[in-house]
PDB file of N, CA and C in Angstrom:
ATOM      1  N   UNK A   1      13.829  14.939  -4.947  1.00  0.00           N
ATOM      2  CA  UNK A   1      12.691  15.485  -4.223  1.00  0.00           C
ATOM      3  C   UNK A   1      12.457  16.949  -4.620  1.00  0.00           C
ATOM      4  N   UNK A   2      13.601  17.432  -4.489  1.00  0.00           N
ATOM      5  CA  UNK A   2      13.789  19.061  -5.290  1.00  0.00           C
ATOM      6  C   UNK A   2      12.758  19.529  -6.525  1.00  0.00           C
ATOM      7  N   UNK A   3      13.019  18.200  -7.726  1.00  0.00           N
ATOM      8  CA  UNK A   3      12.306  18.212  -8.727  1.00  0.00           C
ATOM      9  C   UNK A   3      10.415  17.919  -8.688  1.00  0.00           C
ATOM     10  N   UNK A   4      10.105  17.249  -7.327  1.00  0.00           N
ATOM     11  CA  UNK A   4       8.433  17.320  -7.109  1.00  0.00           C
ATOM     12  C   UNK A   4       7.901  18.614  -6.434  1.00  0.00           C
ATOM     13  N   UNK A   5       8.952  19.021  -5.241  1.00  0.00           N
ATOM     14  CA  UNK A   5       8.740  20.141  -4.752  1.00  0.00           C
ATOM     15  C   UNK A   5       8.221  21.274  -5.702  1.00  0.00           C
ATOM     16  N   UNK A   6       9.337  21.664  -6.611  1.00  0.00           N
ATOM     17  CA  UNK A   6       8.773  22.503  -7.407  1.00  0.00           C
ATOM     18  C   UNK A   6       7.586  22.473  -8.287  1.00  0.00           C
ATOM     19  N   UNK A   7       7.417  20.800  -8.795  1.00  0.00           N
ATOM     20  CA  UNK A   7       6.550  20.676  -9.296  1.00  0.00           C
ATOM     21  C   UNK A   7       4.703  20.851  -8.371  1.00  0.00           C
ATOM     22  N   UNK A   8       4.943  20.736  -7.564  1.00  0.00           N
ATOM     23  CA  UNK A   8       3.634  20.800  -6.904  1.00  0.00           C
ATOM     24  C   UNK A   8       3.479  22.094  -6.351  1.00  0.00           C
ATOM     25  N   UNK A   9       4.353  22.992  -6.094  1.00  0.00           N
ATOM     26  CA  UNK A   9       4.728  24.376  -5.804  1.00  0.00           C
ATOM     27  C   UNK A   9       4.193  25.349  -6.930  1.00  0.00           C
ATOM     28  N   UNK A  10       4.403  25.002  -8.276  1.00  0.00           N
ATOM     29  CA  UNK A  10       4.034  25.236  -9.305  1.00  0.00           C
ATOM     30  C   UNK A  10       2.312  25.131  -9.619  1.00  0.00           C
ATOM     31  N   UNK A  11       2.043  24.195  -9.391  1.00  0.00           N
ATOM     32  CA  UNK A  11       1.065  23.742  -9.392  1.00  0.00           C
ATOM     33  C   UNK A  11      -0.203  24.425  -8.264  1.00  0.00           C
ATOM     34  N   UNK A  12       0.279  24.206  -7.464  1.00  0.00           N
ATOM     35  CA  UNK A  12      -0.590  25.439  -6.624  1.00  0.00           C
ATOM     36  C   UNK A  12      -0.224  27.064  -6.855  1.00  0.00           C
ATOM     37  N   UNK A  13       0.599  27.501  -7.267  1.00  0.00           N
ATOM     38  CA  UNK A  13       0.685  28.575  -7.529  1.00  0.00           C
ATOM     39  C   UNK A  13      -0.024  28.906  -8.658  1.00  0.00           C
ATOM     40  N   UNK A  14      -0.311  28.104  -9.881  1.00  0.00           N
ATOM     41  CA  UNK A  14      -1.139  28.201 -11.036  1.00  0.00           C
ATOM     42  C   UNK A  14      -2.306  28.403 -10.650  1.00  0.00           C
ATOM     43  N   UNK A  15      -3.084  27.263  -9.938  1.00  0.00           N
ATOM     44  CA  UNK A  15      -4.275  27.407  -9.371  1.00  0.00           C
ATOM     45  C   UNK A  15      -4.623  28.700  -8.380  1.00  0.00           C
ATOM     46  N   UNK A  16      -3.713  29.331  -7.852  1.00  0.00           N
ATOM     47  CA  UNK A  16      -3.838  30.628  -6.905  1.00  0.00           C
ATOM     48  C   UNK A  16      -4.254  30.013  -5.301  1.00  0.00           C
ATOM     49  N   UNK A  17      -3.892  28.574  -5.710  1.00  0.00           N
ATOM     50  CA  UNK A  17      -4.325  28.121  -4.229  1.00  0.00           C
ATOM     51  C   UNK A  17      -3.137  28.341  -3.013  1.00  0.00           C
ATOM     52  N   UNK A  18      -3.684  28.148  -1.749  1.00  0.00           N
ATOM     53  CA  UNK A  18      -2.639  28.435  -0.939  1.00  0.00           C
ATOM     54  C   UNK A  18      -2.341  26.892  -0.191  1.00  0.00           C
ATOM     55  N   UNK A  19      -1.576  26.816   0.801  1.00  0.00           N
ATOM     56  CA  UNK A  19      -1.172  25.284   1.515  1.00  0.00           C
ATOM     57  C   UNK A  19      -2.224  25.189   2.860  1.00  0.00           C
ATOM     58  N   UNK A  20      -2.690  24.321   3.077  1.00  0.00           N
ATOM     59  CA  UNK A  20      -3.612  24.273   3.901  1.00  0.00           C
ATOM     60  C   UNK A  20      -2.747  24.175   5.403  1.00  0.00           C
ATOM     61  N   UNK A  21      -3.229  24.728   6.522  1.00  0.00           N
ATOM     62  CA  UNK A  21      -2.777  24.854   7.781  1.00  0.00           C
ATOM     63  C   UNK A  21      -2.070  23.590   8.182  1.00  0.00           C
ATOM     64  N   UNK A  22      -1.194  23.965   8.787  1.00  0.00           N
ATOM     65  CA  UNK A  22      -0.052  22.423   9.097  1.00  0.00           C
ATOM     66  C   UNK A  22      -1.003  21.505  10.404  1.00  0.00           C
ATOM     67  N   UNK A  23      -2.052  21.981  10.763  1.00  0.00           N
ATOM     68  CA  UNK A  23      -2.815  20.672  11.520  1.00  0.00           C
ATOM     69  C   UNK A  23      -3.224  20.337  10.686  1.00  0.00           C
ATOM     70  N   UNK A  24      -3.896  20.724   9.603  1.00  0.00           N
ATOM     71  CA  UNK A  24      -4.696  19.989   8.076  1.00  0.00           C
ATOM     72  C   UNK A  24      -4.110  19.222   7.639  1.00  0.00           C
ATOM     73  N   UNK A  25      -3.109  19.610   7.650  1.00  0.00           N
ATOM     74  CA  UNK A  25      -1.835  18.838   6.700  1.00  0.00           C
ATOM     75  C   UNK A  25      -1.556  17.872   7.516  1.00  0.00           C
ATOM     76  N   UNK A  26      -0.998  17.847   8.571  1.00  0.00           N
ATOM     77  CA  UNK A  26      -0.532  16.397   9.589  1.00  0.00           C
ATOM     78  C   UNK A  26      -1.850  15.670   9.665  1.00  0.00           C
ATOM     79  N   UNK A  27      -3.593  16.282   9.926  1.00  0.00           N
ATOM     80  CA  UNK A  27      -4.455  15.159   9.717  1.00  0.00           C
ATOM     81  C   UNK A  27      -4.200  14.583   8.476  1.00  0.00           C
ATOM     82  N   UNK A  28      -4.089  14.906   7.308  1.00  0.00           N
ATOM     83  CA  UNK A  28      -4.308  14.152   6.063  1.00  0.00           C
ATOM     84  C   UNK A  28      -3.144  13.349   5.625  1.00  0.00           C
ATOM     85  N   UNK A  29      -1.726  13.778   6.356  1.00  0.00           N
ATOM     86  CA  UNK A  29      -0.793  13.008   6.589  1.00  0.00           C
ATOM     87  C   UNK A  29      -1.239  11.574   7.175  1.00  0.00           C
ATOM     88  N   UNK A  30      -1.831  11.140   8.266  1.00  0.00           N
ATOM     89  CA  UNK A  30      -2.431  10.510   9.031  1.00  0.00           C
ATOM     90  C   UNK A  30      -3.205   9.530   8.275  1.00  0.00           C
ATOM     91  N   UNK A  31      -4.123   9.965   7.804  1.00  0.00           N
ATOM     92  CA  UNK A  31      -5.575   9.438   7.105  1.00  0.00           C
ATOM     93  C   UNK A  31      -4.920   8.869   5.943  1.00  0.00           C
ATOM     94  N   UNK A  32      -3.811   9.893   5.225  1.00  0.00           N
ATOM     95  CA  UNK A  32      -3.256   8.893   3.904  1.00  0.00           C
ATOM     96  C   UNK A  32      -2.040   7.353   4.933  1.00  0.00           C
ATOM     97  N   UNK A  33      -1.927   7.463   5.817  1.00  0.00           N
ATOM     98  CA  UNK A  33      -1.051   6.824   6.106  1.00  0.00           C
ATOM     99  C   UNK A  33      -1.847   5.475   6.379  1.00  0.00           C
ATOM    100  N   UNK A  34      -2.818   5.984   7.182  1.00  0.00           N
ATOM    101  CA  UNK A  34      -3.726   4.550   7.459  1.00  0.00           C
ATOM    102  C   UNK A  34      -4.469   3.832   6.531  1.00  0.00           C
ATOM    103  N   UNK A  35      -4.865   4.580   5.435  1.00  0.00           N
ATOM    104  CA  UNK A  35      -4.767   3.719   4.092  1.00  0.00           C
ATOM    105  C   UNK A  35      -3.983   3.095   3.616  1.00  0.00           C
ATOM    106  N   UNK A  36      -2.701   3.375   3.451  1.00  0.00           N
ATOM    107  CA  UNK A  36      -1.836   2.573   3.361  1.00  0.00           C
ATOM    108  C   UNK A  36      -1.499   1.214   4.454  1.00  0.00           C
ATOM    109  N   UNK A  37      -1.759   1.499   5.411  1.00  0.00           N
ATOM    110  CA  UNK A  37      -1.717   0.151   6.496  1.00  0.00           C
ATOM    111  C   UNK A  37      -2.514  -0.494   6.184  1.00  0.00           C
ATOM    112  N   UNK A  38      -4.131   0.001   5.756  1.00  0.00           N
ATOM    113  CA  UNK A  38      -4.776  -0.669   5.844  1.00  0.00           C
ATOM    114  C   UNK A  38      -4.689  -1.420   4.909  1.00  0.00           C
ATOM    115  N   UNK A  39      -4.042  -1.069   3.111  1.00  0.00           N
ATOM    116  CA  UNK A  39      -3.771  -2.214   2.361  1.00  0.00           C
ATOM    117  C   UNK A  39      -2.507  -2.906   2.822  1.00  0.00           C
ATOM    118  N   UNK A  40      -1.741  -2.359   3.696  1.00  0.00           N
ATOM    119  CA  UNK A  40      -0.579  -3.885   4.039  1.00  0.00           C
ATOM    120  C   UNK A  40      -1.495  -4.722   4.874  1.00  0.00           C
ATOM    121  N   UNK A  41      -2.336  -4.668   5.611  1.00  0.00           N
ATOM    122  CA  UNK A  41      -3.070  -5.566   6.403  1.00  0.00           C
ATOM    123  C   UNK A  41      -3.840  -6.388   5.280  1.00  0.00           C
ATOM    124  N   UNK A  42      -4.830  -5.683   4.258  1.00  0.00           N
ATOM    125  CA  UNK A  42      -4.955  -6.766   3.641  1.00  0.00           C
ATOM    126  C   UNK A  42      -4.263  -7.776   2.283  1.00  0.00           C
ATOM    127  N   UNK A  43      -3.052  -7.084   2.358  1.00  0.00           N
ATOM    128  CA  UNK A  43      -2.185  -8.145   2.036  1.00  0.00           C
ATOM    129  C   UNK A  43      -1.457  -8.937   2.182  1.00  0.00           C
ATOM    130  N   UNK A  44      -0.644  -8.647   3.505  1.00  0.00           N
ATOM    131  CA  UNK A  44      -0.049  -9.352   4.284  1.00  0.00           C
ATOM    132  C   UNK A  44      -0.797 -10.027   5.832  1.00  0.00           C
ATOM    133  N   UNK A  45      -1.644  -9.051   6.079  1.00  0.00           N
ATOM    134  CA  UNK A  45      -2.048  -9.551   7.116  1.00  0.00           C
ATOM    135  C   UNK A  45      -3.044 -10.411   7.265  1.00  0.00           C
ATOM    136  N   UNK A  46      -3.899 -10.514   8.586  1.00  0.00           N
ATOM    137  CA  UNK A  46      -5.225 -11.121   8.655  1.00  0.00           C
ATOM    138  C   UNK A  46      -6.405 -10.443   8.025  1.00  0.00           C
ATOM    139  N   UNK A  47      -6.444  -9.043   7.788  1.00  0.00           N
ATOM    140  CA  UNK A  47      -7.549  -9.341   7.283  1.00  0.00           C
ATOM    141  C   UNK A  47      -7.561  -8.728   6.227  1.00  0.00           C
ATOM    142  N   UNK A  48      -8.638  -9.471   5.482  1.00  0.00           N
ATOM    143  CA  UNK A  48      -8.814  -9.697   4.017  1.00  0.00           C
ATOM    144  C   UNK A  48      -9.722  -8.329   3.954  1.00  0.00           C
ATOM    145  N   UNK A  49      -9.723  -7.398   2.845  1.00  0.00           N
ATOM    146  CA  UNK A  49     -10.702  -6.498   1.930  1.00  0.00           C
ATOM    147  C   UNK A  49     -12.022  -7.592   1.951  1.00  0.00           C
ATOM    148  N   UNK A  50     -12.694  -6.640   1.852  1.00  0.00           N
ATOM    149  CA  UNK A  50     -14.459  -6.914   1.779  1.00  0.00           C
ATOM    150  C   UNK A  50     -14.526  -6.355   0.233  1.00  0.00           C
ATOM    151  N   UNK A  51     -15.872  -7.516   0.001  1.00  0.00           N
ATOM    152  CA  UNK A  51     -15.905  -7.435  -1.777  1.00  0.00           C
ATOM    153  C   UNK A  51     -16.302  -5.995  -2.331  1.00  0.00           C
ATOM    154  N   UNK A  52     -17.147  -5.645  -0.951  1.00  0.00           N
ATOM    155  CA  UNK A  52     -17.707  -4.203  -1.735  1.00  0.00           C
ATOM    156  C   UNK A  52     -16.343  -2.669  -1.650  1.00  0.00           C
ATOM    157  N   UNK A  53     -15.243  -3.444  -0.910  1.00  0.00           N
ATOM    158  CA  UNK A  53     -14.144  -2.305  -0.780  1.00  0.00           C
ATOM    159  C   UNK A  53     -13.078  -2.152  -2.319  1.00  0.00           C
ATOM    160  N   UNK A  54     -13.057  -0.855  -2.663  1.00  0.00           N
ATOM    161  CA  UNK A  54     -12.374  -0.483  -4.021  1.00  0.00           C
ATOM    162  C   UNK A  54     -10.866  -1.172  -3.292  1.00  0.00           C
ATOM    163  N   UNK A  55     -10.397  -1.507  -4.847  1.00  0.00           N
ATOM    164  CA  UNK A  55      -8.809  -1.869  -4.491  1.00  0.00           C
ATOM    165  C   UNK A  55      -8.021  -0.658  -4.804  1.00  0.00           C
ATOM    166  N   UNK A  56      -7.190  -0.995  -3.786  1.00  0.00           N
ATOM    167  CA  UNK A  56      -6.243   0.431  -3.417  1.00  0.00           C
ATOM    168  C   UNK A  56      -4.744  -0.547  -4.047  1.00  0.00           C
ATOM    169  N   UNK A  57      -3.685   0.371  -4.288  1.00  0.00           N
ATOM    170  CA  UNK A  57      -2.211   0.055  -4.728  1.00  0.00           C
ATOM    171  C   UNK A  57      -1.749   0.917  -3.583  1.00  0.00           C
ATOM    172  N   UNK A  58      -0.808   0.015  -3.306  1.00  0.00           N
ATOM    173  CA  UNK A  58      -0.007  -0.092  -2.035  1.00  0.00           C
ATOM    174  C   UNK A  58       1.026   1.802  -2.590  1.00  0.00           C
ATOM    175  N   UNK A  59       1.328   0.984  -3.375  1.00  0.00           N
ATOM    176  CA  UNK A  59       2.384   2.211  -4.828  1.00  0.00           C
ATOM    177  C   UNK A  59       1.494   3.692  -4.755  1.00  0.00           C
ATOM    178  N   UNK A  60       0.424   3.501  -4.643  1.00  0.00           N
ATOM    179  CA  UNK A  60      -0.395   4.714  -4.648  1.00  0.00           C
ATOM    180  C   UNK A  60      -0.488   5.507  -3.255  1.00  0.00           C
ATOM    181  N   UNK A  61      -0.807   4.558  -2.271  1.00  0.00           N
ATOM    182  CA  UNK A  61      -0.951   5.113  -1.009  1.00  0.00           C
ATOM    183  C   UNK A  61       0.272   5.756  -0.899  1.00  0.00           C
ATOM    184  N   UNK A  62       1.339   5.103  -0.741  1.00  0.00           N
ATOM    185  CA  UNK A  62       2.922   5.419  -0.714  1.00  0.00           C
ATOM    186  C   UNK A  62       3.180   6.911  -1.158  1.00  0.00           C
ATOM    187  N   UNK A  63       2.553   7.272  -2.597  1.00  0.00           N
ATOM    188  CA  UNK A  63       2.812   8.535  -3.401  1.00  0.00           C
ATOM    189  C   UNK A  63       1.777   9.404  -2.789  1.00  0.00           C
ATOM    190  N   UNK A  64       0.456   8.631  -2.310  1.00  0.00           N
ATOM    191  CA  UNK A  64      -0.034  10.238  -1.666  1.00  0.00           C
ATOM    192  C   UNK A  64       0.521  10.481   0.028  1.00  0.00           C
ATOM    193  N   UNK A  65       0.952   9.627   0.478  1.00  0.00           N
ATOM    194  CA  UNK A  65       1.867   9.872   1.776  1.00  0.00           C
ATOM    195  C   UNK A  65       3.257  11.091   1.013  1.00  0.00           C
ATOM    196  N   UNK A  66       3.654  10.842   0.295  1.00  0.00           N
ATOM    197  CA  UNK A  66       4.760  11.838  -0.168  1.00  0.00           C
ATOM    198  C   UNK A  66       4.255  13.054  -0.292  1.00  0.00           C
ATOM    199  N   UNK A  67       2.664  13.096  -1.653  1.00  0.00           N
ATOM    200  CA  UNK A  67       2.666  14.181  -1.950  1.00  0.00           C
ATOM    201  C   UNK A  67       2.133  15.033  -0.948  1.00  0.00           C
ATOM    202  N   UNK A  68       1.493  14.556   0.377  1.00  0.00           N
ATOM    203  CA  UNK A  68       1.402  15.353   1.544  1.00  0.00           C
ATOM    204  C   UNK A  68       2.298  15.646   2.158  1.00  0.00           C
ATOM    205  N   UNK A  69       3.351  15.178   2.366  1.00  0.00           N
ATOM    206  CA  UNK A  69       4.490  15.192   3.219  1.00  0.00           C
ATOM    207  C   UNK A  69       5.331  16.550   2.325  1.00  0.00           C
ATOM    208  N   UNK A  70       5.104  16.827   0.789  1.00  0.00           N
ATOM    209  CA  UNK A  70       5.716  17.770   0.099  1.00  0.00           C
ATOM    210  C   UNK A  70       4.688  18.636   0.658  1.00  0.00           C
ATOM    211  N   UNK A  71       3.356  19.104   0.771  1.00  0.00           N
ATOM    212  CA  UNK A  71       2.846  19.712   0.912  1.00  0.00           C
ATOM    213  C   UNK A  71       3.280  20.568   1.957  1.00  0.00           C
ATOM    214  N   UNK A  72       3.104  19.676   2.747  1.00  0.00           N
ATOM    215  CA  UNK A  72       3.700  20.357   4.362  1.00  0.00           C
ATOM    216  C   UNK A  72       5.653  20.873   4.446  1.00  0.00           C
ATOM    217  N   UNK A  73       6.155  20.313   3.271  1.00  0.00           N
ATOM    218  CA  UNK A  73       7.763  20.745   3.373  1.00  0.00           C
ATOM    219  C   UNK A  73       7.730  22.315   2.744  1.00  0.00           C
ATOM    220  N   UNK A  74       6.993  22.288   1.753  1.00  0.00           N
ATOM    221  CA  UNK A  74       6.632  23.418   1.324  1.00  0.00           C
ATOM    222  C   UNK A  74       6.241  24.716   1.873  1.00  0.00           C
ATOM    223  N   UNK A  75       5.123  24.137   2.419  1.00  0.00           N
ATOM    224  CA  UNK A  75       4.410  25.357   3.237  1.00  0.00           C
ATOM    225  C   UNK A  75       5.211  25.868   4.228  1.00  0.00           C
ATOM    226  N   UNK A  76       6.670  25.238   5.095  1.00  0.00           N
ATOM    227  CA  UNK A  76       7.716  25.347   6.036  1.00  0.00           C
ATOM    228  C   UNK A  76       8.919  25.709   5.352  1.00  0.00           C
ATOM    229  N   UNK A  77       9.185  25.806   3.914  1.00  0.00           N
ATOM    230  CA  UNK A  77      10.411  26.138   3.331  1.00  0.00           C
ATOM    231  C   UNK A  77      11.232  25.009   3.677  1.00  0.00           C
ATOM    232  N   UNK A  78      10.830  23.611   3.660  1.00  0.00           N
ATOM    233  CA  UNK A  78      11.866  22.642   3.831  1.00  0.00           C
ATOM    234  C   UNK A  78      12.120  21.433   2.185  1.00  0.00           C
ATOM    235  N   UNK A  79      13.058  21.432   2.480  1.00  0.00           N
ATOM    236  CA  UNK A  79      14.068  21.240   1.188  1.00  0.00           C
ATOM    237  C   UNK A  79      13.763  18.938   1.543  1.00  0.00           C
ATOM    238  N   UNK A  80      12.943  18.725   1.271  1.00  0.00           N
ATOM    239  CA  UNK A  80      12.782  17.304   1.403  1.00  0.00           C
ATOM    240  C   UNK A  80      14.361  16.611   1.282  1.00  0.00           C
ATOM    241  N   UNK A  81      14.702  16.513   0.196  1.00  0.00           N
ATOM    242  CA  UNK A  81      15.987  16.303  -0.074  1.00  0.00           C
ATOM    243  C   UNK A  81      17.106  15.901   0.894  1.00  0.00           C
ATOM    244  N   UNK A  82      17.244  16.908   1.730  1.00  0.00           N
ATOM    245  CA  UNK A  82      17.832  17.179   2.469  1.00  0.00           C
ATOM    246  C   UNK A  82      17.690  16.735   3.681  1.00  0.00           C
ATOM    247  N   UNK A  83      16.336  16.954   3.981  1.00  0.00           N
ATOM    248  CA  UNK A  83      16.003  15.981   5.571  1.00  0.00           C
ATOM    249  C   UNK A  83      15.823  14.779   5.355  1.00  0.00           C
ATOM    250  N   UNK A  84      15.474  14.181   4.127  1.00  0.00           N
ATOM    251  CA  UNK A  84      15.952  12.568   4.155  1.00  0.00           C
ATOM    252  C   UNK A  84      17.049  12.311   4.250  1.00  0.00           C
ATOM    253  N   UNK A  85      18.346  12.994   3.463  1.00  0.00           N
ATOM    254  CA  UNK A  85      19.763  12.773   3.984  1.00  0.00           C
ATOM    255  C   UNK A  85      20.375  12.848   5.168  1.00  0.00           C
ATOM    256  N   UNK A  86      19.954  13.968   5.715  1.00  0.00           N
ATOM    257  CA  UNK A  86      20.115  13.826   7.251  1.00  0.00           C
ATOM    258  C   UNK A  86      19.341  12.880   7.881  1.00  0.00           C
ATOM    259  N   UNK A  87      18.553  12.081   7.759  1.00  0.00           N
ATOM    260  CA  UNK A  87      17.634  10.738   8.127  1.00  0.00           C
ATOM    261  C   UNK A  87      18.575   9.887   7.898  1.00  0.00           C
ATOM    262  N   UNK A  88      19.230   9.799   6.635  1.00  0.00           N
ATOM    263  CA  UNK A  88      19.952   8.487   6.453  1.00  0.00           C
ATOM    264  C   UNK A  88      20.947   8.692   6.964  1.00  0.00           C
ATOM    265  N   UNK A  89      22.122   9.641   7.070  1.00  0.00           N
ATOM    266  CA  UNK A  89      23.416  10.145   7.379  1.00  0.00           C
ATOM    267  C   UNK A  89      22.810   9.923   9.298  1.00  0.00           C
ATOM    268  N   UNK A  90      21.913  10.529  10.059  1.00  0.00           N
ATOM    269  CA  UNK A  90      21.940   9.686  11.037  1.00  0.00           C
ATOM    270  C   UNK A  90      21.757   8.871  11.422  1.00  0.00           C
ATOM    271  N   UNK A  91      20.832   7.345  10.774  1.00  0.00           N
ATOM    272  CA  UNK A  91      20.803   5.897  10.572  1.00  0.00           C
ATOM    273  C   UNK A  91      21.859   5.407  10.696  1.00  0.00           C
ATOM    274  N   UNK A  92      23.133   5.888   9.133  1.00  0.00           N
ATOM    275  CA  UNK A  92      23.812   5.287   8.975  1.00  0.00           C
ATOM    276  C   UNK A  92      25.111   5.566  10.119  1.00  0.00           C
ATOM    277  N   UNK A  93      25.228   6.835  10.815  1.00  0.00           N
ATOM    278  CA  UNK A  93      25.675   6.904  12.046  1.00  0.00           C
ATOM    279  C   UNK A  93      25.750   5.910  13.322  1.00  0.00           C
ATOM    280  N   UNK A  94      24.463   6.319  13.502  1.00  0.00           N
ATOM    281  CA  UNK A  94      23.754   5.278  14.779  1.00  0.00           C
ATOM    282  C   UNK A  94      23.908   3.947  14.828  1.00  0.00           C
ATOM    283  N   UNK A  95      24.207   3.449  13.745  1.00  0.00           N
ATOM    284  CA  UNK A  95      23.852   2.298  13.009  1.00  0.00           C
ATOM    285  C   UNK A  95      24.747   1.205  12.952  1.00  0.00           C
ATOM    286  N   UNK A  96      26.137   2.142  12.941  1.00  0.00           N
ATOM    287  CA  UNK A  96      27.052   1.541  11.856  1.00  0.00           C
ATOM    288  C   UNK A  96      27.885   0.962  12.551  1.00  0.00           C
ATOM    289  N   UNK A  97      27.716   0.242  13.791  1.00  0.00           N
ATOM    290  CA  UNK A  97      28.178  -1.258  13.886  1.00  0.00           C
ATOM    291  C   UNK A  97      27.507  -1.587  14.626  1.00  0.00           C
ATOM    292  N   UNK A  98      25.671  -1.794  14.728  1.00  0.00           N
ATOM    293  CA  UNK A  98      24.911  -2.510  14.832  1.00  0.00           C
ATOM    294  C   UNK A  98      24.975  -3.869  14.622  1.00  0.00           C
ATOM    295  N   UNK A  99      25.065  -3.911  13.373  1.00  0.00           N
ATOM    296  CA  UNK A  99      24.395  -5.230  12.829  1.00  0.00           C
ATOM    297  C   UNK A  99      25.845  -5.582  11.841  1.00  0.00           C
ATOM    298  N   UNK A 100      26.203  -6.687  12.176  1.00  0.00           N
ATOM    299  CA  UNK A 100      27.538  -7.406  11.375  1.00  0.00           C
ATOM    300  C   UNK A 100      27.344  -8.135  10.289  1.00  0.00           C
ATOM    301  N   UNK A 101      27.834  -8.439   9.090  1.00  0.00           N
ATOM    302  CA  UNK A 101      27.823  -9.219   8.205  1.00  0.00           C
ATOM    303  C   UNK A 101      27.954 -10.300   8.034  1.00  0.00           C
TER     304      UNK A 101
END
């Protein structure tokens, strides 16, 4: 994660752009997220895409949910990396004699 961080860090710094306000950022967090539901619904679910709707990749939605989610780690000095490990390290805590083999 380390290695996109910088890369998109970079990347706005080239451009001279700055990170957009963290309500901006959690709406577009949002809006990319429900695109993405909305193609699991029409793939798994009931309802089907309409002919005149562009096809979306599931793979795509997924990567712009990240590259917002870097956006906003960024703009907070947070190390992605790291808070997914602590995500999993408390899963695998919580977890770990849940469910038996």
């Amino acid at each position: 994660m380390k290695k996109y961080q910088e890369q998109v860090n970079k990347w706005f710094e080239e451009k001279g752009w700055g990170y957009w306000e963290p309500l901006a950022i959690t709406a577009r967090l949002f809006e990319e997220c429900g695109e993405f539901a909305r193609e699991v619904n029409h793939i798994y679910g009931p309802k089907k895409k309409k002919l005149e709707e562009k096809k979306k990749d599931i793979e795509d939605e997924m990567g712009d949910i990240i590259y917002t989610l870097i956006c906003f780690a960024n703009s907070h000095g947070i190390d992605l990396g790291e808070a997914v490990q602590k995500s999993i390290d408390k899963v695998a805590d919580r977890d770990k004699d849940r469910y038996k083999k």
